[in-house]
Protein backbone atom coordinates (compact mmCIF):
# COMPACT_ATOMS: atom_id res chain seq x y z
CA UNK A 1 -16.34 -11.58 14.96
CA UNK A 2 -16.01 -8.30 13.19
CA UNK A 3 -14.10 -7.92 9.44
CA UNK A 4 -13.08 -4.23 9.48
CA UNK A 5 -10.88 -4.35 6.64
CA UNK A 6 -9.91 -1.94 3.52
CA UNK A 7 -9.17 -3.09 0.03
CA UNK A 8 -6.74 -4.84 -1.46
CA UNK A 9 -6.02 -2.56 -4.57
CA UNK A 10 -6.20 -3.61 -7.64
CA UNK A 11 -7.60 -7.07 -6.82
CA UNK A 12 -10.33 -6.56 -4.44
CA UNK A 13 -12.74 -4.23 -3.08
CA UNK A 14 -13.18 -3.95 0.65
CA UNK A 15 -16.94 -5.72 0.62
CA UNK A 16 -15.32 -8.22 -1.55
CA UNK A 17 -12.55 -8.73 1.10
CA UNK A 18 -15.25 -9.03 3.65
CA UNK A 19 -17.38 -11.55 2.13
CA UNK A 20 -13.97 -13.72 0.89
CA UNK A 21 -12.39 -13.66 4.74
CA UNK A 22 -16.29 -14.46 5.77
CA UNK A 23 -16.59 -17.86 3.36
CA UNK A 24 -13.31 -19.11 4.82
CA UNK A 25 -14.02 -18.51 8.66
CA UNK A 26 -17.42 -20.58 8.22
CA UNK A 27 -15.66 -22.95 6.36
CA UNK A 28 -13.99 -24.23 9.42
CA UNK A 29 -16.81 -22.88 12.06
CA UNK A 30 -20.06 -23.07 10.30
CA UNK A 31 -22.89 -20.54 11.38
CA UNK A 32 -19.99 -18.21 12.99
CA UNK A 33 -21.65 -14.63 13.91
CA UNK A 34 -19.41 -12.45 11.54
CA UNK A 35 -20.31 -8.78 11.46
CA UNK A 36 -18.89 -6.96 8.23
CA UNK A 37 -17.88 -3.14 8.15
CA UNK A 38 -15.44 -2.40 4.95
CA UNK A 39 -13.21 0.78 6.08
CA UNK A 40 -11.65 3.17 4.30
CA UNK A 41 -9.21 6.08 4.95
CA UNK A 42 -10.42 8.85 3.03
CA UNK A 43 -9.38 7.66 -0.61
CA UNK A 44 -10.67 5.72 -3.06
CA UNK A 45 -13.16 3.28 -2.00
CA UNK A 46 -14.53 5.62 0.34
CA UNK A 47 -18.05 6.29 -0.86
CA UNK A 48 -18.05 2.23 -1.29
CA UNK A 49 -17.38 1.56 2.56
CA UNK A 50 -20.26 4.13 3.34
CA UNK A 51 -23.30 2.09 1.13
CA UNK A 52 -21.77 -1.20 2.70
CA UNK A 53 -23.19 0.61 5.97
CA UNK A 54 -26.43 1.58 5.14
CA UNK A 55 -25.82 4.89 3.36
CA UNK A 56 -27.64 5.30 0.13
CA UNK A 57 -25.78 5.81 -2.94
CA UNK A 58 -26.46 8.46 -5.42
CA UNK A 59 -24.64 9.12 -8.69
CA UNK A 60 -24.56 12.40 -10.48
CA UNK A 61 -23.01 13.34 -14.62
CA UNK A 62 -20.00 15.47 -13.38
CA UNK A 63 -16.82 16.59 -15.09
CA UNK A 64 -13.37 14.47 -15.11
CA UNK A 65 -10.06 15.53 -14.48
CA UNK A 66 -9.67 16.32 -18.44
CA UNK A 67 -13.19 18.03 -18.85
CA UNK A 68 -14.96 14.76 -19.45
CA UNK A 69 -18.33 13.71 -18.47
CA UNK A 70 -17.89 10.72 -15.92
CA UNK A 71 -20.72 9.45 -13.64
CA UNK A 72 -19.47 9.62 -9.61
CA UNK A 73 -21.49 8.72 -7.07
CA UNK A 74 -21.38 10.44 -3.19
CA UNK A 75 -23.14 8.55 0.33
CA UNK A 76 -26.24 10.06 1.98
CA UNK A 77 -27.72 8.72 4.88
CA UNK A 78 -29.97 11.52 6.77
CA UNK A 79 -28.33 14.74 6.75
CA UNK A 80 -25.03 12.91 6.37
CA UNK A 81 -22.99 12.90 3.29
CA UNK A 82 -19.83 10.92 2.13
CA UNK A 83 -18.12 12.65 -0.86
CA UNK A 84 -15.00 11.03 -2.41
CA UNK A 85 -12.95 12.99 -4.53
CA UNK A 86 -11.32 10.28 -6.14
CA UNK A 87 -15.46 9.66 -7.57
CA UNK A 88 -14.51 12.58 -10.21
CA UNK A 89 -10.96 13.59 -10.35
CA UNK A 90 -9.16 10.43 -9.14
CA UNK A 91 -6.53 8.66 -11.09
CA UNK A 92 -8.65 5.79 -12.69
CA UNK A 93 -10.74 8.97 -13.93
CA UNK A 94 -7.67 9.19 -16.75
CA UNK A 95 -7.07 7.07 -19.84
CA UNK A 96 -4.89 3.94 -19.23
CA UNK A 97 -1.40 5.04 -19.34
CA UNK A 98 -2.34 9.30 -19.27
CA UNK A 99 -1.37 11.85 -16.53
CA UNK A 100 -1.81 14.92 -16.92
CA UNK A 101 -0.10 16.70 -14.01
CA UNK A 102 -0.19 19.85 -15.20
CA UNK A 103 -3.93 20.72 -16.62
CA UNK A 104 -5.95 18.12 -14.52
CA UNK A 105 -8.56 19.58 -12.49
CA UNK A 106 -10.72 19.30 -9.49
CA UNK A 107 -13.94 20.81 -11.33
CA UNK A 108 -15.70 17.63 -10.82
CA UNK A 109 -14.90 17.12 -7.01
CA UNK A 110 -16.88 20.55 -6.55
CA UNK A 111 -19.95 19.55 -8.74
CA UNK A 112 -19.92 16.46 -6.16
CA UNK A 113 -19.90 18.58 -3.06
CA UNK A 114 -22.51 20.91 -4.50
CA UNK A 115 -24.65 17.81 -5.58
CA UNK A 116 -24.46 16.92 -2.03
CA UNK A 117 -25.77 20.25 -1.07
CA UNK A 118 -28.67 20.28 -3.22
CA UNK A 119 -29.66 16.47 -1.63
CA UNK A 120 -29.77 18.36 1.58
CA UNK A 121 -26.67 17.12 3.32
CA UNK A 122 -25.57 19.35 6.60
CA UNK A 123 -22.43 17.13 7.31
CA UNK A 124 -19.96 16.86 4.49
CA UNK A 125 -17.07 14.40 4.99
CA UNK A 126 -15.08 15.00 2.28
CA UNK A 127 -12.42 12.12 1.22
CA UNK A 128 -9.52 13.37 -0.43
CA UNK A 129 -6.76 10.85 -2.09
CA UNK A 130 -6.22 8.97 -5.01
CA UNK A 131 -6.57 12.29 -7.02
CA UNK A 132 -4.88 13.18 -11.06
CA UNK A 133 -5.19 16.48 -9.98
CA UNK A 134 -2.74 19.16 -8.42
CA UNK A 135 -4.50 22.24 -8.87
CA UNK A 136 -5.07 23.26 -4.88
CA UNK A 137 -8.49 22.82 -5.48
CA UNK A 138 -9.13 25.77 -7.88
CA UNK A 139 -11.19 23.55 -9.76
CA UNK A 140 -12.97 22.52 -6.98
CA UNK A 141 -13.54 25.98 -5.95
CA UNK A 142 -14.65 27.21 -9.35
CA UNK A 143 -17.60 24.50 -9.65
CA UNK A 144 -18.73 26.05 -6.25
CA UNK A 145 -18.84 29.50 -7.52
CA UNK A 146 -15.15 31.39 -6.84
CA UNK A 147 -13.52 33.01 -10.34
CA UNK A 148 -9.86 32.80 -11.14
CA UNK A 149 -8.90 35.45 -13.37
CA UNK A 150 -5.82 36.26 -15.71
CA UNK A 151 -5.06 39.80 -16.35
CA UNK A 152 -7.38 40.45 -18.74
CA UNK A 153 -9.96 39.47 -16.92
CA UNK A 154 -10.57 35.87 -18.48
CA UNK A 155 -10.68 32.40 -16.28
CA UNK A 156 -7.25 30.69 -16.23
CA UNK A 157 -6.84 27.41 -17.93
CA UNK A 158 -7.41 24.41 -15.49
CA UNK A 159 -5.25 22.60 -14.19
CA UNK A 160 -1.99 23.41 -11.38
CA UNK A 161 -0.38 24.65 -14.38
CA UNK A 162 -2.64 27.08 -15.46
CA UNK A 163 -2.61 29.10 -11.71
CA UNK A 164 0.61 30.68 -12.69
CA UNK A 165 -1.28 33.28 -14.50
CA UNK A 166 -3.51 34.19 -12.24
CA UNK A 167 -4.23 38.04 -11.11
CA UNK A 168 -7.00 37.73 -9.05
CA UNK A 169 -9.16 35.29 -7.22
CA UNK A 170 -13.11 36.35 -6.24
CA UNK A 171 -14.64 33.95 -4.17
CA UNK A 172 -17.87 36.60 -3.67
CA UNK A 173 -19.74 34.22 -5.34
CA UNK A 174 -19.20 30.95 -3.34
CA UNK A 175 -22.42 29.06 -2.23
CA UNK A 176 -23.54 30.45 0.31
CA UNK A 177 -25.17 27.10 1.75
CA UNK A 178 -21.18 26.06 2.46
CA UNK A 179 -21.37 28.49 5.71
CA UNK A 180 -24.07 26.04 7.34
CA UNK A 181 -22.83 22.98 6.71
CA UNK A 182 -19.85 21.13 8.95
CA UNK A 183 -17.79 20.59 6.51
CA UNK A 184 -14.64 17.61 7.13
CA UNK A 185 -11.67 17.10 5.53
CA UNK A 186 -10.93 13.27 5.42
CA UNK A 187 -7.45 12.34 4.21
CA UNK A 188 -4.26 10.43 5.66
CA UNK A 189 -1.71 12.90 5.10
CA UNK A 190 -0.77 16.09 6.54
CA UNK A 191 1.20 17.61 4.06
CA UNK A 192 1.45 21.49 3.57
CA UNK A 193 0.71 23.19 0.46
CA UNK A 194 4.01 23.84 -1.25
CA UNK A 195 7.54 23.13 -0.24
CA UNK A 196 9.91 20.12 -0.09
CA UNK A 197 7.15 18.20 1.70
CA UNK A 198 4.27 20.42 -0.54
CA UNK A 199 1.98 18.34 -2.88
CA UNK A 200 3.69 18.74 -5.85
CA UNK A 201 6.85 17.78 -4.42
CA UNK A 202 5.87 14.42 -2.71
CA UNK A 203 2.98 13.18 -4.74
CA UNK A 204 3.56 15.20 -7.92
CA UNK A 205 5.44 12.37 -10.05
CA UNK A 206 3.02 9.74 -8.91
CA UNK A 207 0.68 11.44 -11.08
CA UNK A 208 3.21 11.83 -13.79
CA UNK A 209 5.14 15.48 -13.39
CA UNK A 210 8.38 15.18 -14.34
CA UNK A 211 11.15 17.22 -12.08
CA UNK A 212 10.39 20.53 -14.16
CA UNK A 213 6.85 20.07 -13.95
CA UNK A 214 6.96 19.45 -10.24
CA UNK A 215 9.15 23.20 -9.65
CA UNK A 216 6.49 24.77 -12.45
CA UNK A 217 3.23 23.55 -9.91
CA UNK A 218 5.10 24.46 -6.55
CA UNK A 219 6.00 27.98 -8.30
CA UNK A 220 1.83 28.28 -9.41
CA UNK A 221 0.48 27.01 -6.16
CA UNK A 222 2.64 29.01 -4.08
CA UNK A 223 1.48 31.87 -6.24
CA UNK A 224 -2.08 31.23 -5.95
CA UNK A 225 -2.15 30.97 -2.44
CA UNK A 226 -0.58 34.56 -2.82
CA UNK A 227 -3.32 35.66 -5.07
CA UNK A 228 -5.96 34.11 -2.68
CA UNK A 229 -4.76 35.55 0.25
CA UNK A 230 -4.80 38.91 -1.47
CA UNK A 231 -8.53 38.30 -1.73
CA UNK A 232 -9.29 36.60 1.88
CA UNK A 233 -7.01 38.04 4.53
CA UNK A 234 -3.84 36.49 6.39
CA UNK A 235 -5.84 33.52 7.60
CA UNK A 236 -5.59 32.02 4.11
CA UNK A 237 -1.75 32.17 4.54
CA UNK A 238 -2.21 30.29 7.24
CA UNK A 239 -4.10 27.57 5.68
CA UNK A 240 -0.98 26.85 3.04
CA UNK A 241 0.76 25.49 5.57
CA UNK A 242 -1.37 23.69 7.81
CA UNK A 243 -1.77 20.32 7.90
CA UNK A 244 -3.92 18.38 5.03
CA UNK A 245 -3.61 21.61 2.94
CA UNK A 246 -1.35 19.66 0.08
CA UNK A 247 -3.78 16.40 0.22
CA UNK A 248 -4.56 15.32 -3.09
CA UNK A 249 -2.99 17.68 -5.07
CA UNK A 250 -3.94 20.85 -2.66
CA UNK A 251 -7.60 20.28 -3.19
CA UNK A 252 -6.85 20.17 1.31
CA UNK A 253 -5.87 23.56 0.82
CA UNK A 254 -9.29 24.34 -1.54
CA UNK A 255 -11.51 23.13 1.49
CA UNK A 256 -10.03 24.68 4.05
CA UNK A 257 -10.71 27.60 2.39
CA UNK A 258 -13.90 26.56 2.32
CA UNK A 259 -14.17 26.10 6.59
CA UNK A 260 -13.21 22.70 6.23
CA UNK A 261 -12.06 20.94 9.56
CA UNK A 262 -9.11 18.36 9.37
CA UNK A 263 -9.33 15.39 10.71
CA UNK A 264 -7.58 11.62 10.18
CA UNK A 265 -9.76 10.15 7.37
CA UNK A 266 -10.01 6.59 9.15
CA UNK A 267 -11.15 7.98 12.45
CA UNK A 268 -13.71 10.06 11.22
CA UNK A 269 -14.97 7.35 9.09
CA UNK A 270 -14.77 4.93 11.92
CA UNK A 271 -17.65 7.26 13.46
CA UNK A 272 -19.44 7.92 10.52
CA UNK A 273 -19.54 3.87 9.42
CA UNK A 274 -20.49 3.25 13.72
CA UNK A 275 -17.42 1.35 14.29
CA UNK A 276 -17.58 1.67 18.12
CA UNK A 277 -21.21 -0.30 18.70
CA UNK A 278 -19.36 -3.06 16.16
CA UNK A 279 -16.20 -3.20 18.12
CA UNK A 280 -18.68 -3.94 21.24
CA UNK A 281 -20.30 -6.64 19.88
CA UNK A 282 -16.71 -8.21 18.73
CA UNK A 283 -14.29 -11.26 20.22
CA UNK A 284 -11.94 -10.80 17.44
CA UNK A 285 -11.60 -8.20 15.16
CA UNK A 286 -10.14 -8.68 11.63
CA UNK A 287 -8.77 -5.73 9.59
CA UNK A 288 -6.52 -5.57 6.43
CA UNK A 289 -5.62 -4.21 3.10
CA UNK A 290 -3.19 -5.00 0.08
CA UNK A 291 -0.40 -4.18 1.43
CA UNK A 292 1.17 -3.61 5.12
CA UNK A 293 4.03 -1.41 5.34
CA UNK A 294 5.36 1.40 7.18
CA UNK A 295 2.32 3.54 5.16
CA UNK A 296 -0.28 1.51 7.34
CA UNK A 297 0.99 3.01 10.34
CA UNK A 298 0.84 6.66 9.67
CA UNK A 299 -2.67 6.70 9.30
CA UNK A 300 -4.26 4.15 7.27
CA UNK A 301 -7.51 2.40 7.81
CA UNK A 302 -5.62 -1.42 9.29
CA UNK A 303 -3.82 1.33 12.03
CA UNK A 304 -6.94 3.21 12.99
CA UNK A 305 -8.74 -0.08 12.87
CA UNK A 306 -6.26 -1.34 15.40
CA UNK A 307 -5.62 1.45 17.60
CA UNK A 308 -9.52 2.15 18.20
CA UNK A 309 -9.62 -1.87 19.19
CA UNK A 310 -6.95 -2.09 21.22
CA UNK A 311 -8.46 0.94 23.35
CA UNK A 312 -11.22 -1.66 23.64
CA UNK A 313 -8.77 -4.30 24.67
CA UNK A 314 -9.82 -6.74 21.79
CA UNK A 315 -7.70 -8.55 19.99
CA UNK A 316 -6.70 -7.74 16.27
CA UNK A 317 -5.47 -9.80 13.51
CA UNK A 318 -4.83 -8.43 9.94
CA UNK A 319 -4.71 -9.63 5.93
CA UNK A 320 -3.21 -8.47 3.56
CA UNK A 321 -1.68 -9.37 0.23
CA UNK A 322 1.83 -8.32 1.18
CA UNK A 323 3.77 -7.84 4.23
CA UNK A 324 6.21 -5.58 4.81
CA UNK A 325 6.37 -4.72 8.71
CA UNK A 326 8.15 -7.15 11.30
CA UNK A 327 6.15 -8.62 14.19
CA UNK A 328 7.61 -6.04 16.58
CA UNK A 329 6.14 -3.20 14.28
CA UNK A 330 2.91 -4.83 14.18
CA UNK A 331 2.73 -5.76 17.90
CA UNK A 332 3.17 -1.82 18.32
CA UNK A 333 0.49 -1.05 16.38
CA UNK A 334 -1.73 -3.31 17.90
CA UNK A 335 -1.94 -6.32 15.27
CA UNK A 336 -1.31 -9.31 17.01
CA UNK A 337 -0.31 -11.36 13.71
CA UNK A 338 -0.61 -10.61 10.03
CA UNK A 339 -2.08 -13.52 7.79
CA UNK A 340 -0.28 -12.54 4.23
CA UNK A 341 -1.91 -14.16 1.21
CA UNK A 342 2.38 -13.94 -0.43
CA UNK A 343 2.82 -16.46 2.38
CA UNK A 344 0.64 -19.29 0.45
CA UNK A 345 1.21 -18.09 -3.16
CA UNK A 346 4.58 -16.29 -3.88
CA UNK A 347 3.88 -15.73 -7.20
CA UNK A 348 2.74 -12.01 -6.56
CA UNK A 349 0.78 -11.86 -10.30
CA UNK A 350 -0.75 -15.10 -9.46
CA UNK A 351 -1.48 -13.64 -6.01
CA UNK A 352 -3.29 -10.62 -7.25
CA UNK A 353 -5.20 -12.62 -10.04
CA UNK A 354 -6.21 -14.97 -7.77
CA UNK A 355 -6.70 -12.86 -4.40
CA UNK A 356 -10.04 -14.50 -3.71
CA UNK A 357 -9.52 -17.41 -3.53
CA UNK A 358 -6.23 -17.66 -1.76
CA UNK A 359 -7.90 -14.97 0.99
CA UNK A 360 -10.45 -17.63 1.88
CA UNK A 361 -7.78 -20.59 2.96
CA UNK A 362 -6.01 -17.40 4.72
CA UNK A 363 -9.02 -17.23 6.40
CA UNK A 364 -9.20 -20.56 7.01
CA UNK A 365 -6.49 -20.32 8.91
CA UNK A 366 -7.04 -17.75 11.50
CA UNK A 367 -10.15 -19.83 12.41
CA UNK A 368 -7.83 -22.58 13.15
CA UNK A 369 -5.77 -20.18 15.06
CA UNK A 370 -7.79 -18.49 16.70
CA UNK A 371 -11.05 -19.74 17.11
CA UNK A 372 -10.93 -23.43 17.78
């Protein structure tokens, strides 16, 4: 039995989902062989699925999305590093109820990445969601050594907004460590840069930018990438517009600047976490996370989950706190039934506050259904 599941925001992490879905299968099988490997896509929880598989967790004083000293940890394990940028410029970074889409910065991601550097890492999957920030990873970039410059020679403020003054980028003084290192951009969406489908457009307002503010950091960011490509030559045109360049706010965009290579978050942490000797070993496999809708199958960690097991031909069931696909959906993606925890408590407050609980009779269930 093998619990490859992600978390169910805002109520539990993915270990915590693990260890719930666990309890409930032994209720009704006692001394059942469950093997547990919390996933993650690429976003928040990320570095957290990587120390649930034996990578070692260090944390490092780095600077917030508002200039703030926050402590943000990264995975190591060998020459293998797991950096999350939702560890230092991710939403729960800001004050309860504060955005601040327009001077947020990635500053903090890049004192992660560097951190990494200096522990000696060669690999570098980099996990990009969840961010405050939609600077196009100028921050990012400065904390590893590039200058953004106004016209009179000064740093621009930080922040999206602050990239519409910009006259010149110098990226001379980048670390030069970053040209031997494989370097992977994790993330779940494939979003350009700028445009109706850019980062400020589609995930702007979930990180509070009004409709003015959203025009104002499409204007800067298309601007910047100008600027930048004044300063790097036509291939950084190109990476405006590829895909992953407008993850989390453009910080995509930052690291491929950087010689990043895109690639799904979930399937490269599938390989990182050694989900294929795990699937091997597995009769059943369960996956999940808080909610399954038409998100989870454009590249979440419950899809990738289900289409690397069903290349395996072995069966997959999923939790999940709501559910929002019908069974033909599912059966596509290769869950053979979803187990919602909505379906015992409708209550959805009560469901959250008491996820744990209610994910154990879930639990109980499949083992009934599947394993007597």
């Amino acid at each position: 039995m093998l619990i490859a599941a992600d978390k169910f925001k805002g109520s539990l992490t993915a270990v915590q989902v693990a260890e719930r879905v666990t309890a409930g299968l032994r209720r009704i099988v006692p001394g059942l062989d469950v093997e547990a490997l919390p996933v993650a896509d690429g976003g928040d929880g990320t570095v957290a699925a990587a120390v649930a598989a034996g990578f070692e967790r260090h944390e490092r004083e780095v600077a917030g999305p508002l200039g703030q000293e926050v402590t943000a940890a990264f995975a190591l394990r060998d020459d293998t590093a797991v950096v999350e940028m939702a560890e230092a410029s991710g939403l729960q970074r800001l004050p309860r109820g504060v955005f601040a889409p327009l001077t947020a910065s990635t500053y903090g991601s890049g004192e992660l990445l560097r951190a990494a550097l200096d522990a000696g890492a060669r690999t570098i999957v980099f996990g990009v969601g969840g961010s405050a920030t939609t600077d196009g990873g100028a921050g990012m970039l400065s904390a590893l050594g590039a200058r953004f410059l106004d016209e009179d020679g000064e740093p621009v403020p930080p922040g999206g907004g602050g990239l519409a003054g910009l006259a010149r980028a110098d990226l001379s003084g980048l670390d030069p460590r970053l040209a031997a290192v494989d370097l992977i951009l994790a993330s779940d969406v494939d979003n350009p840069l700028t445009g109706p489908k850019g980062a400020p457009a589609v995930y702007g307002p979930q990180k509070g930018a009004s409709p003015d503010d959203v025009a104002a950091l499409d204007e800067a960011l298309s601007h910047f990438a100008k600027v930048v490509e004044a300063e790097a030559g036509p291939r950084a045109a190109g990476y405006a517009t590829a895909p992953g360049a407008g993850a989390a706010g453009g910080i995509g965009y930052g690291a491929l600047l950087l010689g990043a290579r895109f690639r799904p978050g979930i399937e490269i942490m599938l390989d990182v976490l050694g989900f294929t000797p795990a699937l091997e070993r597995a009769s059943l496999v369960i996956t999940g996370e808080g909610s399954l809708d038409e998100q989870t199958l454009h590249g979440k960690a419950p899809a990738g989950v289900a289409a690397a097991a069903r290349a395996a031909d072995k069966e997959v069931v999923a939790v999940c706190g709501r559910l929002a696909l019908p069974p033909a959906a599912l059966g596509r993606a290769g869950i053979r039934r979803a187990y919602p925890l909505t379906e015992l408590e409708p209550d959805v407050v009560k469901c959250i506050a008491d996820a744990g609980p209610i994910l154990e009779r879930v639990a109980e269930q499949i083992a009934r259904d599947f394993l007597r």
